[in-house]
C-alpha atoms as a PDB file:
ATOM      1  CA  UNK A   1      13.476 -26.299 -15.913  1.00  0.00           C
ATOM      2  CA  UNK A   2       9.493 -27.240 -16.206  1.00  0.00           C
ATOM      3  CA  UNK A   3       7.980 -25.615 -19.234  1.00  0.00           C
ATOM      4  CA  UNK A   4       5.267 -23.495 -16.970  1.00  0.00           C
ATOM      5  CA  UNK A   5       8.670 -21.868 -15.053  1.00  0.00           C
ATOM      6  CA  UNK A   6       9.984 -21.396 -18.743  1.00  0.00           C
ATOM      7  CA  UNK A   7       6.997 -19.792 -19.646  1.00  0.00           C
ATOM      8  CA  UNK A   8       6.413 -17.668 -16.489  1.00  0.00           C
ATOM      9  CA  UNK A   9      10.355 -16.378 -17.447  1.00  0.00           C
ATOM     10  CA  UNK A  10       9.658 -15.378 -21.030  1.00  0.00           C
ATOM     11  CA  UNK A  11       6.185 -13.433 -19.313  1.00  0.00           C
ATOM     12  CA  UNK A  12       8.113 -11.692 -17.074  1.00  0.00           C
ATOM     13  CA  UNK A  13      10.992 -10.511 -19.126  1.00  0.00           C
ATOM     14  CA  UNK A  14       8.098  -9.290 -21.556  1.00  0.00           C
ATOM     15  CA  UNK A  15       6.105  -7.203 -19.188  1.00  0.00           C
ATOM     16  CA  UNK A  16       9.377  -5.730 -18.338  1.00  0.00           C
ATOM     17  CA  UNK A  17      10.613  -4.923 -21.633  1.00  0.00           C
ATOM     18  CA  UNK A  18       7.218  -3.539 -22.492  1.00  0.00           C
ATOM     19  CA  UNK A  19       7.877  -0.497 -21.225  1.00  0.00           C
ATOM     20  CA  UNK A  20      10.653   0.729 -24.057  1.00  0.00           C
ATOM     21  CA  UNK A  21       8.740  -0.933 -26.697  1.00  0.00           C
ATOM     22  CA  UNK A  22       5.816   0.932 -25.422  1.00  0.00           C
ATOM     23  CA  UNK A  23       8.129   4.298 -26.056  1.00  0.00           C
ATOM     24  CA  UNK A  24       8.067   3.522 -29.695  1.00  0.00           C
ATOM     25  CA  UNK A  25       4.716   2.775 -29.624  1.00  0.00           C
ATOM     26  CA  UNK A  26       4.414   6.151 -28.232  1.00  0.00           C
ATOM     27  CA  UNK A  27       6.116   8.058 -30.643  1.00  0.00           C
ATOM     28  CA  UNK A  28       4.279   6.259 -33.799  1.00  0.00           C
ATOM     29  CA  UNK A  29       1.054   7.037 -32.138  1.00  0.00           C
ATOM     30  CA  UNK A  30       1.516  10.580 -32.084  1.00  0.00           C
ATOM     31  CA  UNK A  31       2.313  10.231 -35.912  1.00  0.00           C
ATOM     32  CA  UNK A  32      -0.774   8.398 -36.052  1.00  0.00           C
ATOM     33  CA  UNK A  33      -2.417  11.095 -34.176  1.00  0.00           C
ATOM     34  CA  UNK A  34      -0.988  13.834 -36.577  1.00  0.00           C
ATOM     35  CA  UNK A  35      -1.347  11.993 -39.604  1.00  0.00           C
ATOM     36  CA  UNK A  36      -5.178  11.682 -38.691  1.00  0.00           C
ATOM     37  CA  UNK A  37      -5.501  15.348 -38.055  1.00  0.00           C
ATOM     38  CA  UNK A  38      -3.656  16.791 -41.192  1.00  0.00           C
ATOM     39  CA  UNK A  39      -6.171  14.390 -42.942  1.00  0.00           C
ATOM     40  CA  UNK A  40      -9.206  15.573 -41.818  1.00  0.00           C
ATOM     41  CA  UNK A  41      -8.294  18.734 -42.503  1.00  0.00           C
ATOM     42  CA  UNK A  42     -11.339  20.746 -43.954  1.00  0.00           C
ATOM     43  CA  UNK A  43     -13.611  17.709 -43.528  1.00  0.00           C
ATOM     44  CA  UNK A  44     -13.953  18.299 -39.944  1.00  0.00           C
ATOM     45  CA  UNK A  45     -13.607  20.984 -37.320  1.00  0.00           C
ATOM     46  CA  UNK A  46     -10.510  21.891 -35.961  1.00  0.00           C
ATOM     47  CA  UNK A  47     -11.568  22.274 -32.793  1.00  0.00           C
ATOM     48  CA  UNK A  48     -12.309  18.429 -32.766  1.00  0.00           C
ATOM     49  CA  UNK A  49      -9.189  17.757 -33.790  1.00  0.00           C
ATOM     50  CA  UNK A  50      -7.458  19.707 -31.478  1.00  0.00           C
ATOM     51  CA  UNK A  51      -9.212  18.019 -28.745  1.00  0.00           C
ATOM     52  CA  UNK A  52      -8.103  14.544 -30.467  1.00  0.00           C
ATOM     53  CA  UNK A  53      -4.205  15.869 -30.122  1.00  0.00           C
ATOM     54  CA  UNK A  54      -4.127  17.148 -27.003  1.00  0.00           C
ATOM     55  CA  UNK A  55      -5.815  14.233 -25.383  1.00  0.00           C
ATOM     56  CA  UNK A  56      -3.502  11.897 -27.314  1.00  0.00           C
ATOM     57  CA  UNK A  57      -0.713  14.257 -25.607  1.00  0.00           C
ATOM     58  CA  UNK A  58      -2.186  13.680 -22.598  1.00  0.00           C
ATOM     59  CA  UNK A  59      -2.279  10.000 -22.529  1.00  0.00           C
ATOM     60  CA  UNK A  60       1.266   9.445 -23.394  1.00  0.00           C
ATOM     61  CA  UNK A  61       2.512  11.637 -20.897  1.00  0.00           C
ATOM     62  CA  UNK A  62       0.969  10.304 -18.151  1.00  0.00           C
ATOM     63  CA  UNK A  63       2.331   7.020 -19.169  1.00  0.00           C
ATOM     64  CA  UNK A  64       5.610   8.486 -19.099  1.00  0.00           C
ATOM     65  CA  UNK A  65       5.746  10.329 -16.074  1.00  0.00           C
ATOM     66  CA  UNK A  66       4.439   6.584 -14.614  1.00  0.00           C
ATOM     67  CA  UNK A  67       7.173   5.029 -15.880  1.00  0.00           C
ATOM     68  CA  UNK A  68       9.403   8.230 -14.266  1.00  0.00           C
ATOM     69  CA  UNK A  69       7.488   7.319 -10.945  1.00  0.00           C
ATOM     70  CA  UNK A  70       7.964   3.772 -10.529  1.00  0.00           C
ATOM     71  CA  UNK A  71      11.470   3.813 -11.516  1.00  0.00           C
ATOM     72  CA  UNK A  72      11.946   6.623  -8.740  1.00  0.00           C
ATOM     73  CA  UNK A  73       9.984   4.297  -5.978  1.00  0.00           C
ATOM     74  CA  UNK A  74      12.647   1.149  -6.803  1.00  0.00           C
ATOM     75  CA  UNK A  75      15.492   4.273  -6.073  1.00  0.00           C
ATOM     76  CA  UNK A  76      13.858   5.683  -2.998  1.00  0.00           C
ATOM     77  CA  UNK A  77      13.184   2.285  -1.226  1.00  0.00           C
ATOM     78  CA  UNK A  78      16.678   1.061  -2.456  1.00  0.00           C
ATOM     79  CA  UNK A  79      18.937   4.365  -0.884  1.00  0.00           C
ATOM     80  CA  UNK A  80      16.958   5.935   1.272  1.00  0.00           C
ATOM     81  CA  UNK A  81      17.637   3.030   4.738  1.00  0.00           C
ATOM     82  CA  UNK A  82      20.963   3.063   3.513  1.00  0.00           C
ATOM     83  CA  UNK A  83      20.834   6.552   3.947  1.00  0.00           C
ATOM     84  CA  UNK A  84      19.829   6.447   7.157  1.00  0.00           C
ATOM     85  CA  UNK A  85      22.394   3.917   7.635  1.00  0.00           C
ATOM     86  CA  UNK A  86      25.090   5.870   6.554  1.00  0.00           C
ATOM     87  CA  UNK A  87      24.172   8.902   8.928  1.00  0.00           C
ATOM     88  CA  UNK A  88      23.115   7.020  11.836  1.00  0.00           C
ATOM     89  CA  UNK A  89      24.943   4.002  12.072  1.00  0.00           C
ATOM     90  CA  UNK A  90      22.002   1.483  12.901  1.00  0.00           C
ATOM     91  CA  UNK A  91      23.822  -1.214  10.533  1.00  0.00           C
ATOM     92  CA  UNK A  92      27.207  -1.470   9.082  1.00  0.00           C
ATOM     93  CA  UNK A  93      28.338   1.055   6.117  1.00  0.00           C
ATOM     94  CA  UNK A  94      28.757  -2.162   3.824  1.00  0.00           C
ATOM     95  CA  UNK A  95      25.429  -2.729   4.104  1.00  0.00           C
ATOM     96  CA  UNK A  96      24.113   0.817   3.145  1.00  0.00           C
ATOM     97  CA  UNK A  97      26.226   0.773   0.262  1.00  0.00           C
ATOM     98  CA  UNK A  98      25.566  -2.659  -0.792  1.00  0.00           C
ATOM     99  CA  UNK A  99      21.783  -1.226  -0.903  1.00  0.00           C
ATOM    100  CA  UNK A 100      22.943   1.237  -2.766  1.00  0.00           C
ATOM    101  CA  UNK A 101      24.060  -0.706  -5.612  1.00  0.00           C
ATOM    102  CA  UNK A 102      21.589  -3.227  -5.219  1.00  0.00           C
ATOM    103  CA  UNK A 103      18.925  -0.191  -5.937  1.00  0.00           C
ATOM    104  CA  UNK A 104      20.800   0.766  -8.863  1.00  0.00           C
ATOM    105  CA  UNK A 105      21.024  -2.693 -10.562  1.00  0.00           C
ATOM    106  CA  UNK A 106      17.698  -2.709 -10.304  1.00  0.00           C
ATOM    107  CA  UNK A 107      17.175   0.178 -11.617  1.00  0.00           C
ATOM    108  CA  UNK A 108      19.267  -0.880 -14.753  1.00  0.00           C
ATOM    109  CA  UNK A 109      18.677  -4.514 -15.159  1.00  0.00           C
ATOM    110  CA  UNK A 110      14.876  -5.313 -13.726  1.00  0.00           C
ATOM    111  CA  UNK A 111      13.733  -6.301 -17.114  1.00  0.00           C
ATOM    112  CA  UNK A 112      16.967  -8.177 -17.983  1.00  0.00           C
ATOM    113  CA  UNK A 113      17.370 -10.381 -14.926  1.00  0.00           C
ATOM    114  CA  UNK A 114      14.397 -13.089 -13.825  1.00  0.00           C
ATOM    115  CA  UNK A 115      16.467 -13.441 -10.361  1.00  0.00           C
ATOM    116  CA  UNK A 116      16.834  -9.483 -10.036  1.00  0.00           C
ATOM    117  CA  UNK A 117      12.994  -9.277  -9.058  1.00  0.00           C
ATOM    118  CA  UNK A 118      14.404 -10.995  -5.263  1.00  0.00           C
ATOM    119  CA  UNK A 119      17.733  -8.481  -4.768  1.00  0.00           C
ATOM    120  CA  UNK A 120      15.345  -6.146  -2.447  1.00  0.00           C
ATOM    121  CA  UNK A 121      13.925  -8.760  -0.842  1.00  0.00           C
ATOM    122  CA  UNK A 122      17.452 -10.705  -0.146  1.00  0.00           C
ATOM    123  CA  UNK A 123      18.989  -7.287   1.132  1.00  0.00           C
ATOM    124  CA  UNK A 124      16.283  -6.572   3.957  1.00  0.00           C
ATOM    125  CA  UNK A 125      16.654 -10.093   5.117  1.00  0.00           C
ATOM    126  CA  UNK A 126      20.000  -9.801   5.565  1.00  0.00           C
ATOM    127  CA  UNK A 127      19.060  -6.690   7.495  1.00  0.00           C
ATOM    128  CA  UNK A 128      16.972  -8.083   8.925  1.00  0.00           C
ATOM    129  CA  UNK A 129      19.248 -10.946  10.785  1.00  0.00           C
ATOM    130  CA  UNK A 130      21.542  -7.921  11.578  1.00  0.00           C
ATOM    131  CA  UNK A 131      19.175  -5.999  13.864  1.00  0.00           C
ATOM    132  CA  UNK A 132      18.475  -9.522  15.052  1.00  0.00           C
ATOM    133  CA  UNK A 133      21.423 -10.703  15.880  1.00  0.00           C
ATOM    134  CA  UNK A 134      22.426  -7.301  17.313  1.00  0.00           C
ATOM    135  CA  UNK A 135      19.416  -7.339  19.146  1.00  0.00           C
ATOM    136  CA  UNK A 136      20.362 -10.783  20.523  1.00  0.00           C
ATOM    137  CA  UNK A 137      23.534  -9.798  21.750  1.00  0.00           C
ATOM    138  CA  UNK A 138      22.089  -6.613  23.515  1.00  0.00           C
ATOM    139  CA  UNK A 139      19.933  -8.667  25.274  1.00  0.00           C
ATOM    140  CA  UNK A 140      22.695 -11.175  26.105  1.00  0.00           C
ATOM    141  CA  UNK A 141      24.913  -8.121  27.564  1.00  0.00           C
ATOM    142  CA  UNK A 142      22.165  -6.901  29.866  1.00  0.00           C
ATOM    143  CA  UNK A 143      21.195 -10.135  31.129  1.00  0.00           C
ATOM    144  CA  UNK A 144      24.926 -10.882  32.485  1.00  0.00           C
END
């Protein structure tokens, strides 16, 4: 493997893993935060401080909740065709469910994985060649 693909793999697998190191980081900078107040105690308003906390509270929760969000957009574009698929039929069961657990490894091992970053891409080509194919013979049918 070239050295720039090795390196691209270690970047990748960092960025991913980011997010629960970034958890910790979370919870020591709210002790940060906390220490800080409690130390300014009667050197500073309270009000101040206050305002320091809360927007500290702020921050990390919005980077939580995005973390909640993007791992409920790999779900929803993962089950909801198969979904569809299951209650309308448009492509085999096996291929719903397959998407099924396709969104759920990806769910789990994202960060894990270099290759898991093409599952969701691999799944709608195969798809993909179904509605092709069955569009093919559709058109094969009528024309005889």
């Amino acid at each position: 493997m070239p050295r720039n693909m090795e390196q691209e793999d270690s970047l990748i697998q960092a960025r991913w893993k980011a997010p629960r190191a970034d958890a910790i980081a979370g919870i020591a900078f709210l002790w940060f935060i906390g220490v800080l107040r409690d130390r300014l105690g009667a050197h500073e308003d309270r009000f101040v401080a206050s305002v320091f906390l809360g927007s500290g509270l702020l921050f990390l929760g919005l980077l939580f909740v995005s973390w909640a969000v993007a791992g409920g957009i790999i779900m929803m574009h993962g089950t909801s065709p198969g979904t569809l698929a299951v209650r309308t039929g448009i492509f085999p069961r096996w291929m719903a469910y397959l998407g099924y657990g396709l969104a759920l490894a990806l769910l789990l091992c994202i960060g894990y994985l270099s290759w898991a970053l093409l599952v969701f891409p691999l799944w709608v080509l195969l798809i993909s060649i179904h509605i092709l194919l069955a569009n093919l013979d559709t058109k094969q049918a009528s024309n005889q």
